[in-house]
N, C-alpha and C. Protein backbone atom coordinates (compact mmCIF):
# COMPACT_ATOMS: atom_id res chain seq x y z
N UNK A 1 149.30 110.20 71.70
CA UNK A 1 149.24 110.38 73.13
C UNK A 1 148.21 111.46 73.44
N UNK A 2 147.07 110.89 74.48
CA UNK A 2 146.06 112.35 74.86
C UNK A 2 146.73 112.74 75.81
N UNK A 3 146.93 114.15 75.66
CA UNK A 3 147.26 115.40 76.13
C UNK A 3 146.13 116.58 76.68
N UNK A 4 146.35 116.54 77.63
CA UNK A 4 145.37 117.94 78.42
C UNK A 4 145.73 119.10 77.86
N UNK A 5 144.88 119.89 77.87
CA UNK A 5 145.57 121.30 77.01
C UNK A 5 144.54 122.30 77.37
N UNK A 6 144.35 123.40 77.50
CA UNK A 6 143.69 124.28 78.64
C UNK A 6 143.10 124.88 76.94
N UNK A 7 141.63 124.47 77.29
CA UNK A 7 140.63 125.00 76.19
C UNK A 7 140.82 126.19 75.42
N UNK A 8 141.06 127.74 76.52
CA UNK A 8 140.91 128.39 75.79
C UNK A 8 142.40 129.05 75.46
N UNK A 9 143.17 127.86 75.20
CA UNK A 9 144.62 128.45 74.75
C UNK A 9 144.85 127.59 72.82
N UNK A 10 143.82 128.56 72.22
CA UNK A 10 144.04 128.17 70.47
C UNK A 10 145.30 127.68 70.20
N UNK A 11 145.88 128.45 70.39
CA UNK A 11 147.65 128.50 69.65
C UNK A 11 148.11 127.18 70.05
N UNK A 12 148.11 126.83 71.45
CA UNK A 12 148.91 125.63 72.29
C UNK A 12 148.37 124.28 71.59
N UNK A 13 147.03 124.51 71.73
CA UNK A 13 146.22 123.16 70.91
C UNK A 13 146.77 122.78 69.69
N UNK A 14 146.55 123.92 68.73
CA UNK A 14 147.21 123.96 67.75
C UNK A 14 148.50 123.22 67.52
N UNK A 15 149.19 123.96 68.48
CA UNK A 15 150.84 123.44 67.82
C UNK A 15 151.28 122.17 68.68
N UNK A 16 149.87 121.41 69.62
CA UNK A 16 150.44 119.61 70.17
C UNK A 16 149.95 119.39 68.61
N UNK A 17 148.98 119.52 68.21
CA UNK A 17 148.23 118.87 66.96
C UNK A 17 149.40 118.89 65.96
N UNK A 18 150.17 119.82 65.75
CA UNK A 18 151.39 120.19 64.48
C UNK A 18 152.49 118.89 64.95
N UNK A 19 152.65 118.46 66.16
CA UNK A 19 153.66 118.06 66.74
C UNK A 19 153.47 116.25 67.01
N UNK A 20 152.21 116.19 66.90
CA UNK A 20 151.59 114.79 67.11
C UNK A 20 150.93 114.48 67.93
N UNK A 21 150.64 115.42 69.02
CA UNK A 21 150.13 115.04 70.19
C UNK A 21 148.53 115.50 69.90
N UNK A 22 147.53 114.49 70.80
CA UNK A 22 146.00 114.37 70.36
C UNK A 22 145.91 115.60 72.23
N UNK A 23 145.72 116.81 71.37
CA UNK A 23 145.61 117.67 72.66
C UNK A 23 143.49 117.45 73.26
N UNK A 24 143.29 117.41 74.41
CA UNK A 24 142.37 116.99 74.95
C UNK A 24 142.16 118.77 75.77
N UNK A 25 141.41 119.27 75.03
CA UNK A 25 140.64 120.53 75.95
C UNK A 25 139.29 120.83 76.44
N UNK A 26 140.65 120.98 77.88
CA UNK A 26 139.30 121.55 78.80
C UNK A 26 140.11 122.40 79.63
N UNK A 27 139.04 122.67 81.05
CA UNK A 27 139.39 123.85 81.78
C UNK A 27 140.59 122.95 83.08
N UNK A 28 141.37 123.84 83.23
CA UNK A 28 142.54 123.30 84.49
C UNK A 28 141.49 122.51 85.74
N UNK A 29 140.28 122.93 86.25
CA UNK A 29 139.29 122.10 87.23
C UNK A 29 139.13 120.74 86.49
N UNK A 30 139.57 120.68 85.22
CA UNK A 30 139.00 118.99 84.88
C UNK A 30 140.02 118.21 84.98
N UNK A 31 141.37 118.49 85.21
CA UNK A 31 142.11 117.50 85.15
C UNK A 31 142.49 116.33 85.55
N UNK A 32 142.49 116.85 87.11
CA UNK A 32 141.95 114.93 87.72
C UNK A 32 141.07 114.16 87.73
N UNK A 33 139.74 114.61 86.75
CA UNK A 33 138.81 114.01 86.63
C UNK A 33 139.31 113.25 84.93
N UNK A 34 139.78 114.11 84.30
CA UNK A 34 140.40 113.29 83.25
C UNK A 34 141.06 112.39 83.11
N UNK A 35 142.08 112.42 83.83
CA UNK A 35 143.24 111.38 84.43
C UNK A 35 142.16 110.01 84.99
N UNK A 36 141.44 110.58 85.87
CA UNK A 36 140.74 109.24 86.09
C UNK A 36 140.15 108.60 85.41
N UNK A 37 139.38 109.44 84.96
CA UNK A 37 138.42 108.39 83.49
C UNK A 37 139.58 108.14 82.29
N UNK A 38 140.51 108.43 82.06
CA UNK A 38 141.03 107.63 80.96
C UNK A 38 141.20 109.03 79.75
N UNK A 39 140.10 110.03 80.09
CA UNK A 39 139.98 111.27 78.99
C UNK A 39 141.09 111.47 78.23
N UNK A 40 142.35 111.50 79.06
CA UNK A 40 143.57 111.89 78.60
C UNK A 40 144.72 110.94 80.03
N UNK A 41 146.20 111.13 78.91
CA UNK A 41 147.36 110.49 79.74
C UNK A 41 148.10 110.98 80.23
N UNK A 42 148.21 112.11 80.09
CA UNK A 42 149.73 113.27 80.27
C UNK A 42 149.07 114.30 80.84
N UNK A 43 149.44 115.18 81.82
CA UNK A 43 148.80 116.49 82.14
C UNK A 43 150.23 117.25 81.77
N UNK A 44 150.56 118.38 80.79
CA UNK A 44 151.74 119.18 81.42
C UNK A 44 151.72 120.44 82.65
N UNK A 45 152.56 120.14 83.38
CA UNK A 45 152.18 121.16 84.77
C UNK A 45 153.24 120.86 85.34
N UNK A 46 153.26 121.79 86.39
CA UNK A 46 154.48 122.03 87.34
C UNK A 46 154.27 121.16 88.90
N UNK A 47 155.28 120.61 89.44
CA UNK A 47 155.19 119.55 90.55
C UNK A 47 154.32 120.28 91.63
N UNK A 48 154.37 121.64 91.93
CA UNK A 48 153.33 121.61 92.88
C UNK A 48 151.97 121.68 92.59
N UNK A 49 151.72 122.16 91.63
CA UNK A 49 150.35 121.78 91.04
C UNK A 49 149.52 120.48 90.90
N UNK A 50 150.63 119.57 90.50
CA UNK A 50 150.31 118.08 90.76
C UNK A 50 150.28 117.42 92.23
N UNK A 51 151.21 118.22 92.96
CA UNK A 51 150.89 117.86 94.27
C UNK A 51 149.41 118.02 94.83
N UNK A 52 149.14 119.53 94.80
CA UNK A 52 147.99 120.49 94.86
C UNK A 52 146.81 119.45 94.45
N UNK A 53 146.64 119.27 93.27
CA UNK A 53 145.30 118.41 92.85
C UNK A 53 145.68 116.80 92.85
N UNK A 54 146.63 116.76 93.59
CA UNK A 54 146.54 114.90 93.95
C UNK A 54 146.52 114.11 92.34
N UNK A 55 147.29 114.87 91.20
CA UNK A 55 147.26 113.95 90.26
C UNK A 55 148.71 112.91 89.77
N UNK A 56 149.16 112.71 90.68
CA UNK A 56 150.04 111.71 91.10
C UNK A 56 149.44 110.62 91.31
N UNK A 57 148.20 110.38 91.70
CA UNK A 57 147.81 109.25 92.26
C UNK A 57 147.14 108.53 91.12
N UNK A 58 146.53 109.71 90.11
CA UNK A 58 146.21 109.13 88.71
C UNK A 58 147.15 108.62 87.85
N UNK A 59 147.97 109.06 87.56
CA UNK A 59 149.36 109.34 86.73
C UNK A 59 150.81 109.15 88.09
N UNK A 60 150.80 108.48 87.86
CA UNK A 60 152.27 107.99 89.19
C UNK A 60 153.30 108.66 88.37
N UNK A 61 153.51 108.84 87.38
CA UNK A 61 155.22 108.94 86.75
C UNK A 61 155.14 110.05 86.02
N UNK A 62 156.50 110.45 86.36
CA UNK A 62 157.02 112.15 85.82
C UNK A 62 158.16 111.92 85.56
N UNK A 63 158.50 113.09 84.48
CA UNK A 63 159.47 112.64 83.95
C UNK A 63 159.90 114.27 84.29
N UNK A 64 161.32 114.34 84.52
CA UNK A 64 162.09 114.92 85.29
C UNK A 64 162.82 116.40 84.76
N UNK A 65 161.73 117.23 83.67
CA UNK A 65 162.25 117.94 83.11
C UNK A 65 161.64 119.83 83.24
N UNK A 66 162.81 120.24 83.41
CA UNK A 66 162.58 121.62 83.49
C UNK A 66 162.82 122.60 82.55
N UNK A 67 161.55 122.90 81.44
CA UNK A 67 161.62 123.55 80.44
C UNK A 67 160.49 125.05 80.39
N UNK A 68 159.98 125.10 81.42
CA UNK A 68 159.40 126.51 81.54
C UNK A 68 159.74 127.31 82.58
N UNK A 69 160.10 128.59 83.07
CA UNK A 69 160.47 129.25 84.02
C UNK A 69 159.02 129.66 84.65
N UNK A 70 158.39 130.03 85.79
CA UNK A 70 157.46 130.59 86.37
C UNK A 70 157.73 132.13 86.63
N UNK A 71 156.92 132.49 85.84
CA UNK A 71 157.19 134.47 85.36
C UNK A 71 155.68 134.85 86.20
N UNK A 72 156.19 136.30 85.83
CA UNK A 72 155.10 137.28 86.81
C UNK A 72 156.17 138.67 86.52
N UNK A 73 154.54 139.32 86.69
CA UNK A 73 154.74 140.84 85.98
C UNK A 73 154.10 142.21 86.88
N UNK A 74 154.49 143.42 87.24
CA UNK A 74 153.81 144.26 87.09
C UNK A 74 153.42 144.87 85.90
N UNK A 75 152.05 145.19 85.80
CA UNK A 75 151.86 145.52 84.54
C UNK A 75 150.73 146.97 84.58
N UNK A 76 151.06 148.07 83.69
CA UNK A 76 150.60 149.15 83.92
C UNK A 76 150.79 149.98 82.69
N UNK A 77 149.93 150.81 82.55
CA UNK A 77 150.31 151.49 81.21
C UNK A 77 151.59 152.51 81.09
N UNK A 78 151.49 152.85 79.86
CA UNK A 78 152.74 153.79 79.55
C UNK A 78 152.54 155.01 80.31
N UNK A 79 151.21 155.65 80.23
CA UNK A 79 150.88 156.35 81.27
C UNK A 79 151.24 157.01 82.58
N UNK A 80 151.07 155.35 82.87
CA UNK A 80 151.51 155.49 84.19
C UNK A 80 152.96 155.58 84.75
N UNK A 81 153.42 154.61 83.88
CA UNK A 81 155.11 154.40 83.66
C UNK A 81 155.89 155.86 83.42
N UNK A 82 155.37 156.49 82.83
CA UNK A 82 155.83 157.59 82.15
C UNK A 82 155.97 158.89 83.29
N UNK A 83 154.34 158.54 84.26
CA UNK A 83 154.71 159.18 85.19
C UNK A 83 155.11 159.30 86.54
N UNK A 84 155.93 158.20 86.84
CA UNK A 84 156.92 158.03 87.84
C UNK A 84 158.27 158.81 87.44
N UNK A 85 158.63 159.56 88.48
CA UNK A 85 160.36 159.84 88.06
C UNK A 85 160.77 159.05 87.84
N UNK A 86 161.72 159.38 87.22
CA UNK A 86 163.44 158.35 86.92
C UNK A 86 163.63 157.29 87.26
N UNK A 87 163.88 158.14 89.15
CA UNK A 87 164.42 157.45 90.29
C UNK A 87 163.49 155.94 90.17
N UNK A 88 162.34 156.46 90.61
CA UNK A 88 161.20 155.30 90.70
C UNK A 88 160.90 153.99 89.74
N UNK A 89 161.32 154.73 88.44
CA UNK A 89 161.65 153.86 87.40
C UNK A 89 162.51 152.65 87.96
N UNK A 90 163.94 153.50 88.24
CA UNK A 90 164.71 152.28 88.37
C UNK A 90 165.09 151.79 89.48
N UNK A 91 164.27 152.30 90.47
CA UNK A 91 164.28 151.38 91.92
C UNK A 91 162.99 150.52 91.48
N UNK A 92 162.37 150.60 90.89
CA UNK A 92 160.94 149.31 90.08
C UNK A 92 161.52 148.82 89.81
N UNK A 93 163.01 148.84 88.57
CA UNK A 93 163.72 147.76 87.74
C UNK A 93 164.68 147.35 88.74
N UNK A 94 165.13 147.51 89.63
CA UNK A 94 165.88 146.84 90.50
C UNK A 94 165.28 145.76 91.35
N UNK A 95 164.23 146.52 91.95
CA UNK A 95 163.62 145.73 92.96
C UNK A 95 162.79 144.18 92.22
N UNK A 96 162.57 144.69 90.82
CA UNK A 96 162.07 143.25 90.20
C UNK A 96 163.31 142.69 90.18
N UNK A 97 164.26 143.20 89.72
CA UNK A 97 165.35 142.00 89.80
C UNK A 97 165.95 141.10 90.91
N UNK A 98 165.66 141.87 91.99
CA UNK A 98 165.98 141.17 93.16
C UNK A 98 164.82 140.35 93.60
N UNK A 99 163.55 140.75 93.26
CA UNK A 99 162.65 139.84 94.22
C UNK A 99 162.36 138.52 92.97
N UNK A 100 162.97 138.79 91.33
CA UNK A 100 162.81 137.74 90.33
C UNK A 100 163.85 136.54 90.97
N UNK A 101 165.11 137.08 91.77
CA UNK A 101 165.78 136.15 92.25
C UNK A 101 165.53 134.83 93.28
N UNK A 102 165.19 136.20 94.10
CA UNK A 102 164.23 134.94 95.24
C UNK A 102 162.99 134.81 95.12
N UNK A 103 162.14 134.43 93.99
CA UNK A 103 161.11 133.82 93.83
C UNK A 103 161.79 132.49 93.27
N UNK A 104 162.85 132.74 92.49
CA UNK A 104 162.68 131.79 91.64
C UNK A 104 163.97 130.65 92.42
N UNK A 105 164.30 131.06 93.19
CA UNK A 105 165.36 130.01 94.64
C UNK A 105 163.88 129.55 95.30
N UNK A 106 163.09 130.27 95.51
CA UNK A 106 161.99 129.71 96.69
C UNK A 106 161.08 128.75 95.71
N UNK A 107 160.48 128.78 94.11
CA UNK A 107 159.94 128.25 93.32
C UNK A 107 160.39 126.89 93.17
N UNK A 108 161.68 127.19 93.26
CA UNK A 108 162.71 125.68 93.10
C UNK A 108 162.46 124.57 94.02
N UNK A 109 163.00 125.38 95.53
CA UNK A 109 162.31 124.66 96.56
C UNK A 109 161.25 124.22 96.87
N UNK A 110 160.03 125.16 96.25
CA UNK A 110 158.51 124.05 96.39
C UNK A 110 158.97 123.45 95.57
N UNK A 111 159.14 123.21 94.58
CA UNK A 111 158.90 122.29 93.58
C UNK A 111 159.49 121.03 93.67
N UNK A 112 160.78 120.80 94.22
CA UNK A 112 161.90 120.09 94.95
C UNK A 112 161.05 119.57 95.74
N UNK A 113 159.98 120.16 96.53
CA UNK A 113 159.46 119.67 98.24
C UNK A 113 158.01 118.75 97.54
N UNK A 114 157.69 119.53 96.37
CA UNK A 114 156.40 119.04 95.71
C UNK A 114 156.85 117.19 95.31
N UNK A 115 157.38 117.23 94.70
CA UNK A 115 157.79 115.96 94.11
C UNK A 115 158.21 115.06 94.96
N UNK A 116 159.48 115.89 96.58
CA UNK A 116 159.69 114.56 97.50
C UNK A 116 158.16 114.13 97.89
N UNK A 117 157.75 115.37 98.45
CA UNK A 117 156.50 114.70 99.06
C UNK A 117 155.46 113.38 97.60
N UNK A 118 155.36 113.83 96.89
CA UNK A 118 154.84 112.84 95.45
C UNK A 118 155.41 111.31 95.64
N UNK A 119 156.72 111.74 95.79
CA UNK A 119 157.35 110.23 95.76
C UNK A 119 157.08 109.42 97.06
N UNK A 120 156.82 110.29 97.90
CA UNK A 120 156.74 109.80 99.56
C UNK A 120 155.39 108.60 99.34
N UNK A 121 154.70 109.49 98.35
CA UNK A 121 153.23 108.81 98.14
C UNK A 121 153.13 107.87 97.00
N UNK A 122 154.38 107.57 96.52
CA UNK A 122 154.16 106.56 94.98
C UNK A 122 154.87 107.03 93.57
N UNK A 123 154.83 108.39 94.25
CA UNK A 123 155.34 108.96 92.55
C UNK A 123 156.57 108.27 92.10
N UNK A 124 157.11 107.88 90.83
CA UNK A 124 158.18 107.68 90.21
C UNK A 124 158.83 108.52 89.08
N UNK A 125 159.81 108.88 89.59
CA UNK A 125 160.40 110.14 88.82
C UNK A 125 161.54 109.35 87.73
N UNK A 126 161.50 109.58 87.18
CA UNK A 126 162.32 109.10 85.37
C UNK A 126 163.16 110.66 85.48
N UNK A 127 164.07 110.42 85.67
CA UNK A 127 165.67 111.27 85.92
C UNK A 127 165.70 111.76 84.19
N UNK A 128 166.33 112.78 83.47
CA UNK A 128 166.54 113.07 82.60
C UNK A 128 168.04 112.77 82.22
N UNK A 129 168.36 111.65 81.12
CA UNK A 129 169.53 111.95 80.97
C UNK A 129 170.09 113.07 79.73
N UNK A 130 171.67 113.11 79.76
CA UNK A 130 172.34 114.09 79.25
C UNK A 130 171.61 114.17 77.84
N UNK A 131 171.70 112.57 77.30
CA UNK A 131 171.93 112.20 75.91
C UNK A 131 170.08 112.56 75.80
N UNK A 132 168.86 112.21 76.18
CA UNK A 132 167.78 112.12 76.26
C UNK A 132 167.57 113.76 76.45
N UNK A 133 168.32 114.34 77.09
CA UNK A 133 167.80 116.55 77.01
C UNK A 133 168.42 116.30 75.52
N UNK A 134 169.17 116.14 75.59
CA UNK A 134 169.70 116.90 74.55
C UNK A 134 168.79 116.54 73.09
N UNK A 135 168.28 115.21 72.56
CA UNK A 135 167.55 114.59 72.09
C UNK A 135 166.03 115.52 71.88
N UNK A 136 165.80 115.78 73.73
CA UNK A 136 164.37 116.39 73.29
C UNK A 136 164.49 117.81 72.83
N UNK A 137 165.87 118.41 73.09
CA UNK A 137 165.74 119.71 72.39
C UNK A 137 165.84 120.07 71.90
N UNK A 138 166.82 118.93 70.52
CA UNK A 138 166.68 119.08 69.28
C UNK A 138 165.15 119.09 68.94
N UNK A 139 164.26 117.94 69.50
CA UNK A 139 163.11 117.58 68.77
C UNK A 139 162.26 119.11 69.50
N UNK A 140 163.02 119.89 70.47
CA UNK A 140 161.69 121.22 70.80
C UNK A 140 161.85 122.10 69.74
N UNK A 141 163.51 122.16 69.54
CA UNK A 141 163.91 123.27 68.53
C UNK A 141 162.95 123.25 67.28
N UNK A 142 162.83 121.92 66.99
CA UNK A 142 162.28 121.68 65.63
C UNK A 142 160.91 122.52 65.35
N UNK A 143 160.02 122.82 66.81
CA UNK A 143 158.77 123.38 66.16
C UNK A 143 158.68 125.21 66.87
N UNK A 144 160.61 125.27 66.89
CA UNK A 144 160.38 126.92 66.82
C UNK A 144 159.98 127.79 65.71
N UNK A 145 160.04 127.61 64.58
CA UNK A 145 159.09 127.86 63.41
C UNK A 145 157.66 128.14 63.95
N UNK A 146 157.12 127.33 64.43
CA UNK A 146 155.58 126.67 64.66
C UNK A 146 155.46 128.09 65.66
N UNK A 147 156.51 128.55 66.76
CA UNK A 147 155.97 129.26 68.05
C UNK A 147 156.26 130.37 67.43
N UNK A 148 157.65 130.79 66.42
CA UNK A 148 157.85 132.22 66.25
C UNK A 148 156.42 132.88 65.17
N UNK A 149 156.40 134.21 65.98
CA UNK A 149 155.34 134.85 65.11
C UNK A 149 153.81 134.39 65.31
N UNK A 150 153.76 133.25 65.85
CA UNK A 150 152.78 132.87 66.31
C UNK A 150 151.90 132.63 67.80
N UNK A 151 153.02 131.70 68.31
CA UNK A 151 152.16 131.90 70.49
C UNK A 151 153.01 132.71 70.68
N UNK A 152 154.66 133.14 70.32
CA UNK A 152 155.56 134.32 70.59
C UNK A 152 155.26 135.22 69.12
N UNK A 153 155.72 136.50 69.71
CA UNK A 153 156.18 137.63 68.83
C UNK A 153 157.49 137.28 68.36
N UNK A 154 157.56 137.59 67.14
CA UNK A 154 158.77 137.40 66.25
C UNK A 154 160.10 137.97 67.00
N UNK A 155 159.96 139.54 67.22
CA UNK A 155 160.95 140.47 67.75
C UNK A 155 161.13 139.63 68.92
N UNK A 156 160.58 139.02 69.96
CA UNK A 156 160.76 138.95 71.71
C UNK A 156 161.51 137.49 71.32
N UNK A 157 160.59 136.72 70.49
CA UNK A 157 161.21 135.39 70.66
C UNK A 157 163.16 135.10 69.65
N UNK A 158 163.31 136.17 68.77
CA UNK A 158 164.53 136.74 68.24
C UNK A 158 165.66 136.87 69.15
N UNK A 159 164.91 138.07 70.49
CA UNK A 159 165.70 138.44 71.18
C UNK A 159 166.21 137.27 72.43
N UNK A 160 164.97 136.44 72.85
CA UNK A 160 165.14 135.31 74.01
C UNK A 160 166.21 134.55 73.45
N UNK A 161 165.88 133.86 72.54
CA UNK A 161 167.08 133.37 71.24
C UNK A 161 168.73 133.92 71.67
N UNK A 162 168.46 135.11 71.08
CA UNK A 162 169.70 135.58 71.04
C UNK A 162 170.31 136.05 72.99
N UNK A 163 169.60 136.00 73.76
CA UNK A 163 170.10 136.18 74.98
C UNK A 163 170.36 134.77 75.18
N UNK A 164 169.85 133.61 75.10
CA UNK A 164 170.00 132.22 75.04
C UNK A 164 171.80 131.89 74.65
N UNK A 165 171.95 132.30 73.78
CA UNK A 165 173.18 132.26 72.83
C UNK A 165 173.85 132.43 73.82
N UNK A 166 173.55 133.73 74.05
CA UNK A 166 174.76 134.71 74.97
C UNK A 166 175.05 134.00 75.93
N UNK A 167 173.90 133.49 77.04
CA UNK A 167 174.20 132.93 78.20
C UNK A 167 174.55 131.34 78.07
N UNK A 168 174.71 130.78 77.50
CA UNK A 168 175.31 129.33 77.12
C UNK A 168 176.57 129.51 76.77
N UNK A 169 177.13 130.36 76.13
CA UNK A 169 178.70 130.78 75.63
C UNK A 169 179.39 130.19 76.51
């Protein structure tokens, strides 16, 4: 299967190639031009993005699965971190937690609004069943080997793991 895969991400290429997939790189501006010519079959991306560049109309069918979260960071050195009080510290760690909440209620909703509108226009959505997640996540599990230590850090992807655990209990 050709697969789009964003050129300058080594690791990702890499591990469709480990996995079977014929990854096709280029830059995110080529994708509906790919889709059209045939370049590639699959884009992976999020429903408003596909809304966004009209590649629904290339590719009609999606399949109905939610396996990446949409993250975002302040990011700043230790430096700087170091020199905020306390207080400031943890009105920063609060306030990300609250605004991580409602991004990710409002993320839902585009994405929800991305796809009605898709379907309004042709799209056909392939529903995920129970037996079919569960299927593909044995077959994701299989190339956590492939990600630990490699597109993840050993320690972070250990710990996601083990918070994973926790919150499924």
């Amino acid at each position: 299967m050709k697969m789009f895969a964003l050129s300058s991400d080594i690791g990702q290429i890499d591990l469709m190639k480990a996995v079977g997939f014929q990854p096709m790189p280029l830059e995110y501006t080529d994708t509906l031009t790919g889709l059209q010519t045939g370049m590639f079959d699959v884009v992976p991306t999020i429903p408003f993005y596909a809304l966004a560049g009209q590649m629904f109309k290339s590719a009609p069918y999606m399949l109905e699965l939610n396996y990446v979260p949409l993250t975002g960071a302040l990011v700043m050195t230790r430096r700087a971190w170091d020199a905020l009080p306390a207080a400031a510290q943890e009105t920063l760690r609060q306030s990300a937690g609250e605004a991580s909440k409602k991004v990710l209620i409002q993320s839902r909703k585009e994405m929800d609004e991305s796809v009605a509108a898709m379907q309004k226009r042709g799209l056909k959505v392939n529903k995920m069943t129970p037996d079919l997640e569960a299927e593909w996540r044995v077959s994701f599990e299989s190339i956590y080997p492939k990600l630990r230590g490699n597109l993840v850090p050993a320690d972070v992807f250990d710990e996601v793991q083990r918070l994973l655990r926790e919150y499924r209990k």
